[in-house]
C-alpha atoms as a PDB file:
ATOM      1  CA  UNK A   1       0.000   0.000   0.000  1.00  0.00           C
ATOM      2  CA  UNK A   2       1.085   3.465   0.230  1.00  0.00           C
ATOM      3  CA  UNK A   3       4.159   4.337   1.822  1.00  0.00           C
ATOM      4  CA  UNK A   4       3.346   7.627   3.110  1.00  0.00           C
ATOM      5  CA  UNK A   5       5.152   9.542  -0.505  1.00  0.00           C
ATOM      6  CA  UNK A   6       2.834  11.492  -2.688  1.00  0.00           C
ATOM      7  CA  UNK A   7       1.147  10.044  -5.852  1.00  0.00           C
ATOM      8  CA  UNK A   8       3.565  11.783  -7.866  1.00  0.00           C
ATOM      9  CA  UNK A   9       6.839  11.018  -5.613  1.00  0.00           C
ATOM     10  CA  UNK A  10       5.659   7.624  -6.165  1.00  0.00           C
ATOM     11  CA  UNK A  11       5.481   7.506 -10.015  1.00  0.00           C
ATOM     12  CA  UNK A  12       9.030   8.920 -10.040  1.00  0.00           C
ATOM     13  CA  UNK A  13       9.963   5.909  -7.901  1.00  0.00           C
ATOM     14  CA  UNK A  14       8.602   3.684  -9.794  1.00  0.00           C
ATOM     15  CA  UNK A  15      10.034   4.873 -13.209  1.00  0.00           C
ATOM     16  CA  UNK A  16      13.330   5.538 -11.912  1.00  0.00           C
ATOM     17  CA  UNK A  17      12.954   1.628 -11.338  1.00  0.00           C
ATOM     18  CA  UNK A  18      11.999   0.597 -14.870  1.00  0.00           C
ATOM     19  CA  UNK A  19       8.553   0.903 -14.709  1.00  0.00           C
ATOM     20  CA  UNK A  20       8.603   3.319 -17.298  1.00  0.00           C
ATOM     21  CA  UNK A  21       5.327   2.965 -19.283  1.00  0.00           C
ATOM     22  CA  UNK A  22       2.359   4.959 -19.349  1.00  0.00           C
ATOM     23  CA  UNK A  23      -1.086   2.811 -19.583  1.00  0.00           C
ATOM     24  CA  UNK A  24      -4.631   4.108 -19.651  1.00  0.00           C
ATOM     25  CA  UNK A  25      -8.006   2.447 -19.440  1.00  0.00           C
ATOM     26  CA  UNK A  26     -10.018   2.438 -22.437  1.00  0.00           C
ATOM     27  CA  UNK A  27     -12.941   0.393 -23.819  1.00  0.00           C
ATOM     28  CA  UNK A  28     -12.313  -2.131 -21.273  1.00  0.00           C
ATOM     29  CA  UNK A  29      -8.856  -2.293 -22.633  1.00  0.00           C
ATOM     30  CA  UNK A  30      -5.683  -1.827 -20.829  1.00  0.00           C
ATOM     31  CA  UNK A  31      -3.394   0.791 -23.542  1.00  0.00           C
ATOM     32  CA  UNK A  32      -0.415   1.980 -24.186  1.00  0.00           C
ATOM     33  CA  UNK A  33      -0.991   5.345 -26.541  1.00  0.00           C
ATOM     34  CA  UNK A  34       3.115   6.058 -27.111  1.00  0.00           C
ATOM     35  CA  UNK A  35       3.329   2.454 -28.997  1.00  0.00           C
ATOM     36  CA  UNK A  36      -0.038   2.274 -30.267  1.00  0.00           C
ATOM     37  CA  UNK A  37      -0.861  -1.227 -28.456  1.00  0.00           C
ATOM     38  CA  UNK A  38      -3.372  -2.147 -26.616  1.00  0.00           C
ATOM     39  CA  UNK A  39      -3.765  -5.457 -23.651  1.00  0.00           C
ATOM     40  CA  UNK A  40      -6.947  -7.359 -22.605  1.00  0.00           C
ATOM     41  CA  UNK A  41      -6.551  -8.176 -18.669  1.00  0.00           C
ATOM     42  CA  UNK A  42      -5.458 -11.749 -19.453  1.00  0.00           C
ATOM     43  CA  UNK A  43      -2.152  -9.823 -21.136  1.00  0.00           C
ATOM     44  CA  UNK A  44      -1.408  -8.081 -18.194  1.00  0.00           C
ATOM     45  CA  UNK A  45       0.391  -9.104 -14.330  1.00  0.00           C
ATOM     46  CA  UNK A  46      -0.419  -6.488 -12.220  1.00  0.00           C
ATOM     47  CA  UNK A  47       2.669  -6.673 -10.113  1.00  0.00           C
ATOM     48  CA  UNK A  48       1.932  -3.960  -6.968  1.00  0.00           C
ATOM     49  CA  UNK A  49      -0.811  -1.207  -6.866  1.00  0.00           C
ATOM     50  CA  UNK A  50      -0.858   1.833  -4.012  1.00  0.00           C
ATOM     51  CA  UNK A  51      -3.730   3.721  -2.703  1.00  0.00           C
ATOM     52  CA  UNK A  52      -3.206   7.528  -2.277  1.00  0.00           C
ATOM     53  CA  UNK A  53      -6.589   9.249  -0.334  1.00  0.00           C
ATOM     54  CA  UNK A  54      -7.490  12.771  -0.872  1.00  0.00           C
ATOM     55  CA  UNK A  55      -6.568  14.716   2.984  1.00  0.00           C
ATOM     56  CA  UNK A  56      -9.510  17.224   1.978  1.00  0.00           C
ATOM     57  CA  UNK A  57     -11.646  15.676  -0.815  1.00  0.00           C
ATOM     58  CA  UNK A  58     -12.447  11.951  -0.951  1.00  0.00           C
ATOM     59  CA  UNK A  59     -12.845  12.504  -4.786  1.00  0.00           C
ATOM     60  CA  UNK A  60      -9.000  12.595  -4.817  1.00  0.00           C
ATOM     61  CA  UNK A  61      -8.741   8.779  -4.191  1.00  0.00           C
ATOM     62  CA  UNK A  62      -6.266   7.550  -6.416  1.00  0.00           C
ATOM     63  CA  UNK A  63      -4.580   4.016  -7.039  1.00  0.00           C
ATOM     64  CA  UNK A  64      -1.091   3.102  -9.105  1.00  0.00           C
ATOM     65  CA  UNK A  65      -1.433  -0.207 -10.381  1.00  0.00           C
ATOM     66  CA  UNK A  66       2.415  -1.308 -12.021  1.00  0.00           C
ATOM     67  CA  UNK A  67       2.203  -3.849 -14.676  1.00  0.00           C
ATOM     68  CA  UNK A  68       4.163  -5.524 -16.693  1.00  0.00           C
ATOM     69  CA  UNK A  69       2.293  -6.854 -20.014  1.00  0.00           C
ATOM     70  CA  UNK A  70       3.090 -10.267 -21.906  1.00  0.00           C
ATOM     71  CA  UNK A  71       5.535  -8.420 -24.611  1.00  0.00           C
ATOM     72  CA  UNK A  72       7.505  -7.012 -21.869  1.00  0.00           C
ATOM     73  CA  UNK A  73       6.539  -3.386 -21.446  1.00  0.00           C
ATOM     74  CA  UNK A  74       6.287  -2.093 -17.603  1.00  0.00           C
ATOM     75  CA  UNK A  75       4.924   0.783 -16.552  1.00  0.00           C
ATOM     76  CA  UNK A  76       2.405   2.524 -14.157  1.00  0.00           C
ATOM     77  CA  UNK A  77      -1.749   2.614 -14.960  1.00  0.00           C
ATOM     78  CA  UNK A  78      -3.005   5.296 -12.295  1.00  0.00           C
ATOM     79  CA  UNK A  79      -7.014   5.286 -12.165  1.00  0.00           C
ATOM     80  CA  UNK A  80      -9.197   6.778  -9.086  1.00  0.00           C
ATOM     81  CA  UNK A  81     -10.923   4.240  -7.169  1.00  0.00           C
ATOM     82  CA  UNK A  82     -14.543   4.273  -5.348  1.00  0.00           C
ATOM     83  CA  UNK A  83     -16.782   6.538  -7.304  1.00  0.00           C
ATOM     84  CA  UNK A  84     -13.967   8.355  -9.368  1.00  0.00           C
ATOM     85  CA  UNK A  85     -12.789   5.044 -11.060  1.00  0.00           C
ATOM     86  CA  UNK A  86     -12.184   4.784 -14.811  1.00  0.00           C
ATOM     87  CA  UNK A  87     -12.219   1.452 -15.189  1.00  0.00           C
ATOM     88  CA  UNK A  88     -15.302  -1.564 -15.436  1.00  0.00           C
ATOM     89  CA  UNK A  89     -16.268  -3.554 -12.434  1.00  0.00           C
ATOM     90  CA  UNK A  90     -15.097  -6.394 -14.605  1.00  0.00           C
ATOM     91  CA  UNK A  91     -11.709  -5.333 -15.867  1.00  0.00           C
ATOM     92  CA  UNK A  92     -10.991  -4.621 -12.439  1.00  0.00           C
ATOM     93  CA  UNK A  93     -11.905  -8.293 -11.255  1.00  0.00           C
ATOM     94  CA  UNK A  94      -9.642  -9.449 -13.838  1.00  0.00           C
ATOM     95  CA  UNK A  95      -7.206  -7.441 -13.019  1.00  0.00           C
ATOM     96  CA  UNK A  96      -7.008  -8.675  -8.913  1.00  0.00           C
END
């Protein structure tokens, strides 16, 4: 879970460790818009994910999930979660 850095500290982490990949949710897809590809779930490990909460506003929930897909590419996917989430109820069961 979180280790008490901010969402952004924690992206820097993570690319500074190879994780270097931007992903994005989009018609139930998992995507990559710098190399054009997109992942069903099944193409996907979700190797960590970390909550951040919102001090003020719950709306500022906010989860990093890092993945690594089946041709190699790892990176971050960061999506709010609760009411402020992106992605489908069933990607996201997929992706557990």
């Amino acid at each position: 879970m979180n280790t008490n850095k901010t969402l952004s500290e924690k992206i820097n982490e993570l690319k500074s460790e190879g994780y270097t990949e931007d992903f994005d949710i989009k018609d139930d897809k998992i995507v990559n818009y710098k190399h054009k590809t997109s992942y069903n779930s099944d193409q996907v490990k979700v190797l960590a994910h970390y909550r951040f909460e919102g001090v003020t506003n719950p709306s500022d929930n906010s989860i990093i999930y890092v993945i690594e897909t089946n041709d190699g590419k790892k990176g971050v996917l960061v999506d709010g979660y609760g009411t402020s989430s992106d992605m489908s109820l069933s990607l996201a069961q997929k992706l557990k």
